[in-house]
N, C-alpha and C. Protein backbone atom coordinates (compact mmCIF):
# COMPACT_ATOMS: atom_id res chain seq x y z
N UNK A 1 0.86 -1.17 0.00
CA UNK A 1 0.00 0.00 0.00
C UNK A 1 0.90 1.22 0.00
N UNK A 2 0.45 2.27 -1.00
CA UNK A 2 1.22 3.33 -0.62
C UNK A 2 0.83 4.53 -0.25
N UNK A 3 1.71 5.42 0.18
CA UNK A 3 0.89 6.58 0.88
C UNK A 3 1.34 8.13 0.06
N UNK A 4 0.31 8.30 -0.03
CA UNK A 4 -0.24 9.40 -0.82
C UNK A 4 0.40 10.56 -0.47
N UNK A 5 1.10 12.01 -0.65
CA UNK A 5 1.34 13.10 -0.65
C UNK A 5 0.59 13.98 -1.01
N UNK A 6 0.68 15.19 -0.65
CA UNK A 6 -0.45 16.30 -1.18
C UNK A 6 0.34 17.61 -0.62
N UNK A 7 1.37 18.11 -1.27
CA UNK A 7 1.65 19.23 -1.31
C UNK A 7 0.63 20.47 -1.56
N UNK A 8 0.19 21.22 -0.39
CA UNK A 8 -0.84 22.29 -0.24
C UNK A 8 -0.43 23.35 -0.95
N UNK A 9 1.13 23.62 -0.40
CA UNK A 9 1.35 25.09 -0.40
C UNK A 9 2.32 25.37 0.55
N UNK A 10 2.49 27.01 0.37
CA UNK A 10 3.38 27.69 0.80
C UNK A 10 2.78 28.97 1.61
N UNK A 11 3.30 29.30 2.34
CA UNK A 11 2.92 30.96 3.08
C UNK A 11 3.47 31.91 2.09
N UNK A 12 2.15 32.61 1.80
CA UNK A 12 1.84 33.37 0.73
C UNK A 12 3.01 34.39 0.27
N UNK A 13 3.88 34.79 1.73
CA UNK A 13 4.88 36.19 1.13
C UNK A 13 6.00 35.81 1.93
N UNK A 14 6.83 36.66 1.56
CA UNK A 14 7.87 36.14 2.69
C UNK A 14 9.10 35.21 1.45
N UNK A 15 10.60 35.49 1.98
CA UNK A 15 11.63 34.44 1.77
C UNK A 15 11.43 33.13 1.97
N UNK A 16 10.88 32.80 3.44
CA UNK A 16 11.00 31.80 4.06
C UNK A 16 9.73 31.10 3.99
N UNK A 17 9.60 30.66 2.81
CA UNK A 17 8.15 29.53 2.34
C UNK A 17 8.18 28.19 2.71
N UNK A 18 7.38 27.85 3.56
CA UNK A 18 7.81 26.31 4.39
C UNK A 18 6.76 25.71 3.93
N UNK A 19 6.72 24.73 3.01
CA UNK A 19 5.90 23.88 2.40
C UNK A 19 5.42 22.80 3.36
N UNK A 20 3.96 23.18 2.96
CA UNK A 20 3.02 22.01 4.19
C UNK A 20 2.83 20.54 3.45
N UNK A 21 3.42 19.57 4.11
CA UNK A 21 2.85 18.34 3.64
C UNK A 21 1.59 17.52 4.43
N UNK A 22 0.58 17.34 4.07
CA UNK A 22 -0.64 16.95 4.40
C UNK A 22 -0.76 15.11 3.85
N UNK A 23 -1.26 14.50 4.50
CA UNK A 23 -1.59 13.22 4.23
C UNK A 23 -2.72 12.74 3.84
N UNK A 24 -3.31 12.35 2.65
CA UNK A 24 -4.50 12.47 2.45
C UNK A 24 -5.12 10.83 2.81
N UNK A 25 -4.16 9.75 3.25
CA UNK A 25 -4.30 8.47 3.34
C UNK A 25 -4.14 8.19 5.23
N UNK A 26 -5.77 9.18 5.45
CA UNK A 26 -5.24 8.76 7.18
C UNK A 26 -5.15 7.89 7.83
N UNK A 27 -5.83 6.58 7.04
CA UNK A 27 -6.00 5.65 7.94
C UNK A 27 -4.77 4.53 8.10
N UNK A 28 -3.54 5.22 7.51
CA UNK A 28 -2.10 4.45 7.46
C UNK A 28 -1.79 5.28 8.98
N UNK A 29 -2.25 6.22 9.44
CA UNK A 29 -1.57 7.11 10.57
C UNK A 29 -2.68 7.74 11.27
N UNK A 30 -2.56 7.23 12.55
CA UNK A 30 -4.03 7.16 12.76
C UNK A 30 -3.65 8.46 14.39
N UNK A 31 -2.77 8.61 14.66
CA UNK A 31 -2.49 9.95 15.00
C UNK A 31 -1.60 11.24 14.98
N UNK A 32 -2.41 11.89 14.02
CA UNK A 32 -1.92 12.97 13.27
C UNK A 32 -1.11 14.34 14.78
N UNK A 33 -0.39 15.09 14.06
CA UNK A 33 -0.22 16.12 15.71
C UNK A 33 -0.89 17.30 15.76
N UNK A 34 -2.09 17.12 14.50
CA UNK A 34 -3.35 18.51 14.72
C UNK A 34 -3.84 18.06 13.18
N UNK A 35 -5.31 18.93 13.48
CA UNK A 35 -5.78 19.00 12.38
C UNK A 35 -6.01 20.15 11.70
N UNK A 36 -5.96 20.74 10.13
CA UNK A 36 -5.99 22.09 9.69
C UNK A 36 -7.61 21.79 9.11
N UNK A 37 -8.21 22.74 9.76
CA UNK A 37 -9.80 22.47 9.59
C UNK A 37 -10.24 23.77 8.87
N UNK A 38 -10.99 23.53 8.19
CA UNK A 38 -11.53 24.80 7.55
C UNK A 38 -13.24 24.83 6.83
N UNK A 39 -14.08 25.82 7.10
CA UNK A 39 -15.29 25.48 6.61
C UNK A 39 -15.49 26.58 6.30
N UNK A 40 -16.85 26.75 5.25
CA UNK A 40 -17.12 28.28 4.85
C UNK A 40 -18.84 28.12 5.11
N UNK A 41 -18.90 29.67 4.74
CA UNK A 41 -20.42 30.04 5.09
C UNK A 41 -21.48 29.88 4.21
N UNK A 42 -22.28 29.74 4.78
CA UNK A 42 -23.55 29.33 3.82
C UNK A 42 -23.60 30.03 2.47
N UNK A 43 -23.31 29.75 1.49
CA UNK A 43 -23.75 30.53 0.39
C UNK A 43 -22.74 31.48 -0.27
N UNK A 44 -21.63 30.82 0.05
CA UNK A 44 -20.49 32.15 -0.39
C UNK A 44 -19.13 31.40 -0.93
N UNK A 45 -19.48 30.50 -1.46
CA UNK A 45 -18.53 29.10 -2.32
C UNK A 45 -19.12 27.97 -2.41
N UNK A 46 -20.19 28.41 -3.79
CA UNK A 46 -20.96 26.95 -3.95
C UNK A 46 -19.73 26.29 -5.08
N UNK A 47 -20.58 25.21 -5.30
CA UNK A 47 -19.62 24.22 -6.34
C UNK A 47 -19.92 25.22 -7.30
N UNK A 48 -18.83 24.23 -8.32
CA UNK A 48 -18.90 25.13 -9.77
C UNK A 48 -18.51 27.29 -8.97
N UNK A 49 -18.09 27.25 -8.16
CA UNK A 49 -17.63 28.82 -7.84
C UNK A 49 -16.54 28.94 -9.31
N UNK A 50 -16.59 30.02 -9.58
CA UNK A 50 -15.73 31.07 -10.22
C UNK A 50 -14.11 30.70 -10.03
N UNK A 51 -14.19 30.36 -8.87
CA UNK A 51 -12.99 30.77 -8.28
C UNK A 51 -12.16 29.70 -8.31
N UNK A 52 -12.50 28.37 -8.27
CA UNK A 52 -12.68 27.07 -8.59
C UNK A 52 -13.46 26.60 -6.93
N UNK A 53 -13.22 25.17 -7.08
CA UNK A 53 -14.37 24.86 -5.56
C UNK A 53 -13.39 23.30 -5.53
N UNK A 54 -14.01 22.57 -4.65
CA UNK A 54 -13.28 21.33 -4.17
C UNK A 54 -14.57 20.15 -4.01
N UNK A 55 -14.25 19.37 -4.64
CA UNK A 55 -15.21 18.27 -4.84
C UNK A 55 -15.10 17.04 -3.64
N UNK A 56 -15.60 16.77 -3.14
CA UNK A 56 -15.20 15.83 -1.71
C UNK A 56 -15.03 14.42 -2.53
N UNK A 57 -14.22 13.88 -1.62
CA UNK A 57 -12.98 12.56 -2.47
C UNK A 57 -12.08 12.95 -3.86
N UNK A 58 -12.72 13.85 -4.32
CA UNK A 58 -12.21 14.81 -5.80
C UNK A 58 -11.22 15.41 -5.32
N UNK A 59 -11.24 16.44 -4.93
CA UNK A 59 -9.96 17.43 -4.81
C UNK A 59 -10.55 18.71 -5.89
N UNK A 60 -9.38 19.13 -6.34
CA UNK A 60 -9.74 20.77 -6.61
C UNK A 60 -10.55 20.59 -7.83
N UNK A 61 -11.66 21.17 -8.42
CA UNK A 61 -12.00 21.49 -9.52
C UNK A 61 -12.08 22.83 -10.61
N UNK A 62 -12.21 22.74 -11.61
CA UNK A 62 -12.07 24.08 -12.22
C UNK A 62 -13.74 24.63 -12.12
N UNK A 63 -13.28 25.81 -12.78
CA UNK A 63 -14.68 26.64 -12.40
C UNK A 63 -16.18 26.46 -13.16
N UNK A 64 -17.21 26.21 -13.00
CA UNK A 64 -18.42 25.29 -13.82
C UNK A 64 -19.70 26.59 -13.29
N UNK A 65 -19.75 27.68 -14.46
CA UNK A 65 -20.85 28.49 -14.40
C UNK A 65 -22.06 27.95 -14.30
N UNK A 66 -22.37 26.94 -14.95
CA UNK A 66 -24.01 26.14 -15.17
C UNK A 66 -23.80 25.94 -13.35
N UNK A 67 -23.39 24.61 -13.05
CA UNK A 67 -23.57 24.15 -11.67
C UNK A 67 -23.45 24.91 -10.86
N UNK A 68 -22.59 26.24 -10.52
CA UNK A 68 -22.90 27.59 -10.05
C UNK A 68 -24.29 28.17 -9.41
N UNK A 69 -24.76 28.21 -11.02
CA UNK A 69 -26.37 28.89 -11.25
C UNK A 69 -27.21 27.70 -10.81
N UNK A 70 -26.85 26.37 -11.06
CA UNK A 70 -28.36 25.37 -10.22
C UNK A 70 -27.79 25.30 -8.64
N UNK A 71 -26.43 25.57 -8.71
CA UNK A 71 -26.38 25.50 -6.75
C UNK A 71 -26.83 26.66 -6.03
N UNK A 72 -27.21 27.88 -6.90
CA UNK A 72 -27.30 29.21 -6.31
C UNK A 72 -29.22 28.72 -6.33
N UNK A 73 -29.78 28.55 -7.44
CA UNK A 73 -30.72 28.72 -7.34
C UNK A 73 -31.50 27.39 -6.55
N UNK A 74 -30.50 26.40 -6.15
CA UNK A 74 -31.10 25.33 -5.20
C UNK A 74 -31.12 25.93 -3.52
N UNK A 75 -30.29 26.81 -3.55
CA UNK A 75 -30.37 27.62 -2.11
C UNK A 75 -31.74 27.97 -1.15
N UNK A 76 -31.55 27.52 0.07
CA UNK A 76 -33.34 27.76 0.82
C UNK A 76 -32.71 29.03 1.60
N UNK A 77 -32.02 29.06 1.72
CA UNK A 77 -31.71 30.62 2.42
C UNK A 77 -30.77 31.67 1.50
N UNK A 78 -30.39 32.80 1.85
CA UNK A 78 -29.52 33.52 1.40
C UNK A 78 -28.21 33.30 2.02
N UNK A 79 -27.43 33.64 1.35
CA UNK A 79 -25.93 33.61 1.53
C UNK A 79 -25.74 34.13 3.42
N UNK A 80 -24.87 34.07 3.79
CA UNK A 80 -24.29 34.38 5.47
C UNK A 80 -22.75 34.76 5.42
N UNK A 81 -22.97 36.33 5.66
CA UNK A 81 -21.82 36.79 5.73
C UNK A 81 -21.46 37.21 7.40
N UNK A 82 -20.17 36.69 8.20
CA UNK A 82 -20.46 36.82 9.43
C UNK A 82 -20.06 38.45 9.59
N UNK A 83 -20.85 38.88 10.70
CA UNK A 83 -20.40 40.31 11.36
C UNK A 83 -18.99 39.79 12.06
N UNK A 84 -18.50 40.95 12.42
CA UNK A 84 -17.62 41.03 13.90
C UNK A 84 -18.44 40.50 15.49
N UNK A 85 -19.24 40.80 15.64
CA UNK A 85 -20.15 40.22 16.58
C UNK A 85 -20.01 38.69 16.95
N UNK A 86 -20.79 38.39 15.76
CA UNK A 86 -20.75 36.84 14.98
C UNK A 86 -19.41 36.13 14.57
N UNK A 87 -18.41 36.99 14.33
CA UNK A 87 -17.43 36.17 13.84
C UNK A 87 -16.56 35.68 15.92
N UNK A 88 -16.49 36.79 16.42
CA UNK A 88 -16.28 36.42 17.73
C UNK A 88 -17.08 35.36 18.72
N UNK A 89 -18.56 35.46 18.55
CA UNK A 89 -19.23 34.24 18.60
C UNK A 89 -18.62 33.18 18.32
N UNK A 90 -18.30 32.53 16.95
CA UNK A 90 -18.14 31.44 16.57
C UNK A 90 -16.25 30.98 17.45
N UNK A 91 -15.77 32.56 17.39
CA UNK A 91 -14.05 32.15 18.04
C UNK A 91 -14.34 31.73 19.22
N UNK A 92 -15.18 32.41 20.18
CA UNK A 92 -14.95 31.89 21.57
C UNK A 92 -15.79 30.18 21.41
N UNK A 93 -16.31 30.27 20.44
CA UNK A 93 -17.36 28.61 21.01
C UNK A 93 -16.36 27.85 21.07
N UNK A 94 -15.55 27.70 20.05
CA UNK A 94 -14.69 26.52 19.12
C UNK A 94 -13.49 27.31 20.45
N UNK A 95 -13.06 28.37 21.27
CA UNK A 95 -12.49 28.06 22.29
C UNK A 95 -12.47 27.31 23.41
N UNK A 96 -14.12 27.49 23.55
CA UNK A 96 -14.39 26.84 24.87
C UNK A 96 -14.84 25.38 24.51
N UNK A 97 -15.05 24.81 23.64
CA UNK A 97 -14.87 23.36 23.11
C UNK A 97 -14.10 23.13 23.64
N UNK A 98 -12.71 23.59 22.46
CA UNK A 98 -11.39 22.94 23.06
C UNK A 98 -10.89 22.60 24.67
N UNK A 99 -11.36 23.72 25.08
CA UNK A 99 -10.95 23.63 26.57
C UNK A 99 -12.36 22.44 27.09
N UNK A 100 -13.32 22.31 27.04
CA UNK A 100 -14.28 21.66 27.59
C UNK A 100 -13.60 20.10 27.28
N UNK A 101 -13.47 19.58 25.97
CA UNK A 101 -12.86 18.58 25.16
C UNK A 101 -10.99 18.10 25.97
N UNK A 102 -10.46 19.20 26.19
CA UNK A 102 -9.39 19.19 26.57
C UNK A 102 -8.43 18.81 25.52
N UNK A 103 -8.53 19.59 24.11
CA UNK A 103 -8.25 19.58 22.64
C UNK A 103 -7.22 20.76 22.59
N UNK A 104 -6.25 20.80 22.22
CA UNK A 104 -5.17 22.09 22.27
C UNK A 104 -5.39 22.61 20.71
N UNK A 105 -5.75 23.91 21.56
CA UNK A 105 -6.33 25.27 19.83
C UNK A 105 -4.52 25.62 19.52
N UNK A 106 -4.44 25.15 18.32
CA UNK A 106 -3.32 26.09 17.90
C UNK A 106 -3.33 27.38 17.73
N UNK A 107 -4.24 27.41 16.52
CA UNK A 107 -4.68 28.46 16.18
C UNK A 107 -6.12 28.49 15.17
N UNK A 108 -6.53 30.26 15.44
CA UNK A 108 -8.52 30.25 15.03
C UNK A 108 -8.49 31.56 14.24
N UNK A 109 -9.41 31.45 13.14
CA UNK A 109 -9.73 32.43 12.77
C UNK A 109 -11.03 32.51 11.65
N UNK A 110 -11.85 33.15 12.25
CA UNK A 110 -13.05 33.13 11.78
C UNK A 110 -13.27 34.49 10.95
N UNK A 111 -13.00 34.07 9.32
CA UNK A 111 -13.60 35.56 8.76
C UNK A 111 -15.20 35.88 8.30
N UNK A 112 -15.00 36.44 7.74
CA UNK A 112 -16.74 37.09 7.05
C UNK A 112 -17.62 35.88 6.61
N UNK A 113 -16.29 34.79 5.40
CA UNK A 113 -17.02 33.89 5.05
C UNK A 113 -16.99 32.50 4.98
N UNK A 114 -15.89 32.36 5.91
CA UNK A 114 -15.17 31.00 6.35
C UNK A 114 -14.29 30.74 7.56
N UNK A 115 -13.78 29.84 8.07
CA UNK A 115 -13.14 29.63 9.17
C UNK A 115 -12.32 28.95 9.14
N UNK A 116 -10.75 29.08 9.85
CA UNK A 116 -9.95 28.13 9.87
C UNK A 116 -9.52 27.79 11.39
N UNK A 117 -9.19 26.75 11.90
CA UNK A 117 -8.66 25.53 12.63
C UNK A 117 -7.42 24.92 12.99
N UNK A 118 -6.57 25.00 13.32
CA UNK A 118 -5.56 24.24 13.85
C UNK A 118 -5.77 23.56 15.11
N UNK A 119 -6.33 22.73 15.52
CA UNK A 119 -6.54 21.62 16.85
C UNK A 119 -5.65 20.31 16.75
N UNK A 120 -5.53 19.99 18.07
CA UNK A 120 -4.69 18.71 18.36
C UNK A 120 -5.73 18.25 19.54
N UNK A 121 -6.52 16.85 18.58
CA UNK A 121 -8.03 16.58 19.20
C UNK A 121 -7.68 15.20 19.35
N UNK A 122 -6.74 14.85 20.19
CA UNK A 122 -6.67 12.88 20.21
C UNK A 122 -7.28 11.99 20.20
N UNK A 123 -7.07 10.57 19.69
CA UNK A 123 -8.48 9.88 19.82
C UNK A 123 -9.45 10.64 19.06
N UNK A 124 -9.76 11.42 18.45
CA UNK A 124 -11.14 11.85 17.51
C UNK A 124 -10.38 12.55 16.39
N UNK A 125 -11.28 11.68 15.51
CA UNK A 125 -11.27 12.02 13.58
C UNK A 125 -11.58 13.63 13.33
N UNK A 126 -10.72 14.08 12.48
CA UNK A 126 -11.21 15.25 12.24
C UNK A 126 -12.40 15.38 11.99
N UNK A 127 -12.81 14.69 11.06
CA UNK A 127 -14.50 15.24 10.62
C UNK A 127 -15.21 15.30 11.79
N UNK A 128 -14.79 14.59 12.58
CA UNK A 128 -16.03 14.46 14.07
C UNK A 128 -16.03 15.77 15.05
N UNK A 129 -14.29 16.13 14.78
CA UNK A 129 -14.19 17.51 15.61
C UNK A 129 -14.57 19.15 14.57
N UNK A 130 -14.76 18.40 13.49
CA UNK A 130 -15.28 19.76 12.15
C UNK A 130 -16.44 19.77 12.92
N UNK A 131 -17.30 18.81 12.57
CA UNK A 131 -18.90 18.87 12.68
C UNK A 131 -18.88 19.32 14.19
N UNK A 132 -18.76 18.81 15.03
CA UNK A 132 -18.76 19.47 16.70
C UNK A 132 -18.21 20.59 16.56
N UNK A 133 -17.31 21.37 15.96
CA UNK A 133 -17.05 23.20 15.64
C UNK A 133 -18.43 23.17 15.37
N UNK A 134 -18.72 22.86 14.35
CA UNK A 134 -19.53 23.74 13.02
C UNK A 134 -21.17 23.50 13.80
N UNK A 135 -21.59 22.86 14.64
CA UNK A 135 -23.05 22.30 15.57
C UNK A 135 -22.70 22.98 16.73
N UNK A 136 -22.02 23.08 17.36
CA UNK A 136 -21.74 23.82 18.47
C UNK A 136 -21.65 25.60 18.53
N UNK A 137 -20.89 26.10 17.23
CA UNK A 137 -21.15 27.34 16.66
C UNK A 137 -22.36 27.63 16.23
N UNK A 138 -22.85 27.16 15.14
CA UNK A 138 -24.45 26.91 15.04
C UNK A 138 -25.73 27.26 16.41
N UNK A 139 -25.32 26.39 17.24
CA UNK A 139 -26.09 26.38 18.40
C UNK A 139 -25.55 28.11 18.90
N UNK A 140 -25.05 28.30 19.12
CA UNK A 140 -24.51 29.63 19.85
C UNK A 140 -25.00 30.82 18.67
N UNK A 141 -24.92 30.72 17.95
CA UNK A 141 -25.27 31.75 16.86
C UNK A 141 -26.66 31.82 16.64
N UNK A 142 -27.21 31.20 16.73
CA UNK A 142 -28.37 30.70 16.86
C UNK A 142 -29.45 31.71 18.28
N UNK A 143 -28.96 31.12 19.39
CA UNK A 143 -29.19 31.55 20.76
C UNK A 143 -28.59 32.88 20.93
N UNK A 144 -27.78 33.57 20.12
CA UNK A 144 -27.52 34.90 19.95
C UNK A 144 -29.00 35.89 18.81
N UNK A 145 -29.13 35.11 17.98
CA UNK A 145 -29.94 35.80 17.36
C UNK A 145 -31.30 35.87 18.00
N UNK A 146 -31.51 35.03 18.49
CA UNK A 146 -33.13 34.88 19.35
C UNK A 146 -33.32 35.93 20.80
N UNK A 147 -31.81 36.19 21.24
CA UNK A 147 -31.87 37.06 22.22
C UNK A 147 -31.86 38.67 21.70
N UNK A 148 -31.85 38.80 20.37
CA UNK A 148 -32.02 40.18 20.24
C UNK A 148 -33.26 40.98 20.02
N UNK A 149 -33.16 41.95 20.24
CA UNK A 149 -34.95 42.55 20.50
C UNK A 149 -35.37 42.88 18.64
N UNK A 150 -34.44 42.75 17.70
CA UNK A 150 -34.83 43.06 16.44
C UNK A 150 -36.04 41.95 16.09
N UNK A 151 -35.92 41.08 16.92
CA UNK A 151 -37.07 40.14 16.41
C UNK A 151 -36.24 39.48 15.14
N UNK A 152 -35.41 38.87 14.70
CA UNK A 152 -35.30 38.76 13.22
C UNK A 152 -35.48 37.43 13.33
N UNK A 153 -36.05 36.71 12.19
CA UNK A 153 -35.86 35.23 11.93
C UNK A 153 -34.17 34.37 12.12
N UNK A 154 -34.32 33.58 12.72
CA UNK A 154 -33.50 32.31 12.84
C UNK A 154 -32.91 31.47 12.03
N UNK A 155 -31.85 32.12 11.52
CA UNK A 155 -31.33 31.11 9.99
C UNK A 155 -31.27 29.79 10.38
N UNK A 156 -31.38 29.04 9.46
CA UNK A 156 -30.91 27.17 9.72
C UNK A 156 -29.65 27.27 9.44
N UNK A 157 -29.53 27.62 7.77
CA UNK A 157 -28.43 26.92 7.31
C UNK A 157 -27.11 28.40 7.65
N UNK A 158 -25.88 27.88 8.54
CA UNK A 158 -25.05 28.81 8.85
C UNK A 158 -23.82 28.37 7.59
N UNK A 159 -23.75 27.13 7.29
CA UNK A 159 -22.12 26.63 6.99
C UNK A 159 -23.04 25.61 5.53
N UNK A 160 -21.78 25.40 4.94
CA UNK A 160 -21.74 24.89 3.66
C UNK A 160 -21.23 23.45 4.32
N UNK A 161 -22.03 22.19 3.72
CA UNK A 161 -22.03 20.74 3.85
C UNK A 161 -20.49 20.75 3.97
N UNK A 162 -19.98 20.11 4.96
CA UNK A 162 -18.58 19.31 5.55
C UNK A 162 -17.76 20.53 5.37
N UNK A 163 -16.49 20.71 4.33
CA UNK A 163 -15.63 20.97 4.78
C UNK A 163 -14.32 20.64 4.76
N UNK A 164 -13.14 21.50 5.19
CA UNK A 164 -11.87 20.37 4.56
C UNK A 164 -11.30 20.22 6.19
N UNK A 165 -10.58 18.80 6.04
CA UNK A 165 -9.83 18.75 7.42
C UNK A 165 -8.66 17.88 6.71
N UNK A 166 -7.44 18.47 7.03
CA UNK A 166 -5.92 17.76 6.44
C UNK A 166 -5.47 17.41 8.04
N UNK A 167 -4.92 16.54 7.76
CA UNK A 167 -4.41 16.32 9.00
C UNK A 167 -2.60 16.32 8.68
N UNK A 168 -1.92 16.95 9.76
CA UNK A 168 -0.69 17.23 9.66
C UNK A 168 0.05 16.19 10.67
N UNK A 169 1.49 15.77 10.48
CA UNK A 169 1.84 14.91 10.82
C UNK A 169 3.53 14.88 11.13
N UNK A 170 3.71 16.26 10.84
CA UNK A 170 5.06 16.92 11.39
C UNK A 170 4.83 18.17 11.72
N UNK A 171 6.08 18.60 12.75
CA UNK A 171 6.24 20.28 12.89
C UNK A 171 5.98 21.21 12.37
N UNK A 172 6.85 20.66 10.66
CA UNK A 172 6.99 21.87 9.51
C UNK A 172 5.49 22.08 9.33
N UNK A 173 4.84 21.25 9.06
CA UNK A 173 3.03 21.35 8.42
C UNK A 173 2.54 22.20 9.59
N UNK A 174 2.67 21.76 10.78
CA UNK A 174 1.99 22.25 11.63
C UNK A 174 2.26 23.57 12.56
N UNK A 175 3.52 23.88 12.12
CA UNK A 175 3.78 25.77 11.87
C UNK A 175 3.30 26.43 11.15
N UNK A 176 3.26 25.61 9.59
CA UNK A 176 3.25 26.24 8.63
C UNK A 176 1.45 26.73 8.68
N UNK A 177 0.54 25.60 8.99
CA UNK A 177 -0.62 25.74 9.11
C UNK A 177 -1.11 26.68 10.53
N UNK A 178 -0.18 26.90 11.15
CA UNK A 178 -0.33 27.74 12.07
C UNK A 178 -0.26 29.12 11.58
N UNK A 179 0.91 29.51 11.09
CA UNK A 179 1.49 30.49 10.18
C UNK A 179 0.05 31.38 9.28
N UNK A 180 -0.37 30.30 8.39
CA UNK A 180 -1.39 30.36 7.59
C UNK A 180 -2.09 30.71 8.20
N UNK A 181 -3.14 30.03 9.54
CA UNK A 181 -4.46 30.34 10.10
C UNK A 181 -4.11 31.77 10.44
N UNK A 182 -3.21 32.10 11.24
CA UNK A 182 -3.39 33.25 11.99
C UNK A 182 -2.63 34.75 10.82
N UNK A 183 -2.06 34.45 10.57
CA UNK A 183 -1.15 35.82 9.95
C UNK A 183 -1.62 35.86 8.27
N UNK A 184 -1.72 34.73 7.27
CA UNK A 184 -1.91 35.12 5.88
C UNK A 184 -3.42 35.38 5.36
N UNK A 185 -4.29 35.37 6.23
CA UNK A 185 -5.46 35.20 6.07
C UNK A 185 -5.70 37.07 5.74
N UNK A 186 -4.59 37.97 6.03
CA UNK A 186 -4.84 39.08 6.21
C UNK A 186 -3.60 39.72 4.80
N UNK A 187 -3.02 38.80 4.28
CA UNK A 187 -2.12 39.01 3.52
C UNK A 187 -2.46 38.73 2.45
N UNK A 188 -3.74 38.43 2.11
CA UNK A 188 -4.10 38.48 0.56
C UNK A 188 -4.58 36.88 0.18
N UNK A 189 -5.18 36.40 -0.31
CA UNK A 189 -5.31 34.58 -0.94
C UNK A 189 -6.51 33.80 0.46
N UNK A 190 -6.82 33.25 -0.06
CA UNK A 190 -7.54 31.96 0.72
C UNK A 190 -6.68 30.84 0.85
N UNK A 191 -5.95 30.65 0.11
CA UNK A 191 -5.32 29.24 -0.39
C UNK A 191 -3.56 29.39 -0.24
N UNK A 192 -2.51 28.61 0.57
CA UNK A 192 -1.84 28.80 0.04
C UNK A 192 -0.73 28.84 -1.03
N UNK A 193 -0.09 29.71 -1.74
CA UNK A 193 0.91 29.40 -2.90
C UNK A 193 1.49 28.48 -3.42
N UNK A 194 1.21 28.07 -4.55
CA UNK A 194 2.28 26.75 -4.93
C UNK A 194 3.41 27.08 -4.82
């Protein structure tokens, strides 16, 4: 059996580009030393995006205007762009998880229309600790909106189905994905550099 590579990327600027290696074959290594988790918001990177999008078991795809327009117009809610309010909401939940869980936060950062993750969650699969972010934020965002006197309706849908979780399995990845969550998110790209 062999095991798979998946060169991500690089930190976007800078001399010192430390290439993340990610394992896409977890079940050869069944404890990773964190996971790089990332999910976006309802309605603001459907498939077929422009931009390109990521197909689950697929990997990256190019950009598909038709499937775009039937994922936009299959939508039951409108798009969810988070406030500052809301985006702090979702940081402290996925804090106090970790600490409740006893899960070490590397590093968090929740923007307008997506979120990223660095946790070291033992014993539990990433996807299990995505979905417990992403239900647990939910719930809190949720119980924020119902307490305000605007009266406004109660969105369902906050987050876009699953999500990516790489799991890292050395230092270098897991600086580098540190690096990434907290500092390039403000330096331009979603993604980092080949």
């Amino acid at each position: 059996m062999s095991l798979t590579f998946v060169a991500v990327g690089r930190k976007p600027s800078g001399n010192n580009k430390t290439p993340i290696t990610m394992y896409t074959d977890a079940t050869m290594y069944t404890d990773p030393l964190a996971y790089f988790i990332t999910w976006t918001c309802y309605g603001t990177w459907l498939r077929g995006d422009e931009r390109g999008w990521t197909k689950w078991q697929k990997g990256e795809k190019v950009p598909q205007p038709l499937l775009a327009d039937w994922c936009r117009d299959e939508m039951t809610e409108s798009p969810i762009i988070l406030d500052e309010q809301q985006r702090l909401i979702v940081e402290n939940t996925v804090g106090r998880h970790c600490n409740i869980r006893g899960w070490h936060l590397h590093g968090m950062n929740c923007r307008s229309n997506h979120c990223h993750v660095v946790v070291t969650a033992p014993s539990h699969d990433g996807e299990v600790v995505r979905d417990q972010f992403k239900s647990w934020c939910t719930r809190k965002l949720k119980e924020a909106v119902r307490r305000e006197p605007s009266g406004d309706k109660v969105r369902e849908q906050w987050w876009t189905r699953k999500g990516s979780v790489r799991y890292l399995f050395d230092e270098d990845s897991l600086e580098a994905a540190i690096r990434y969550t907290l500092e390039a998110q403000d330096e331009g790209g979603s993604k980092f550099d080949e």
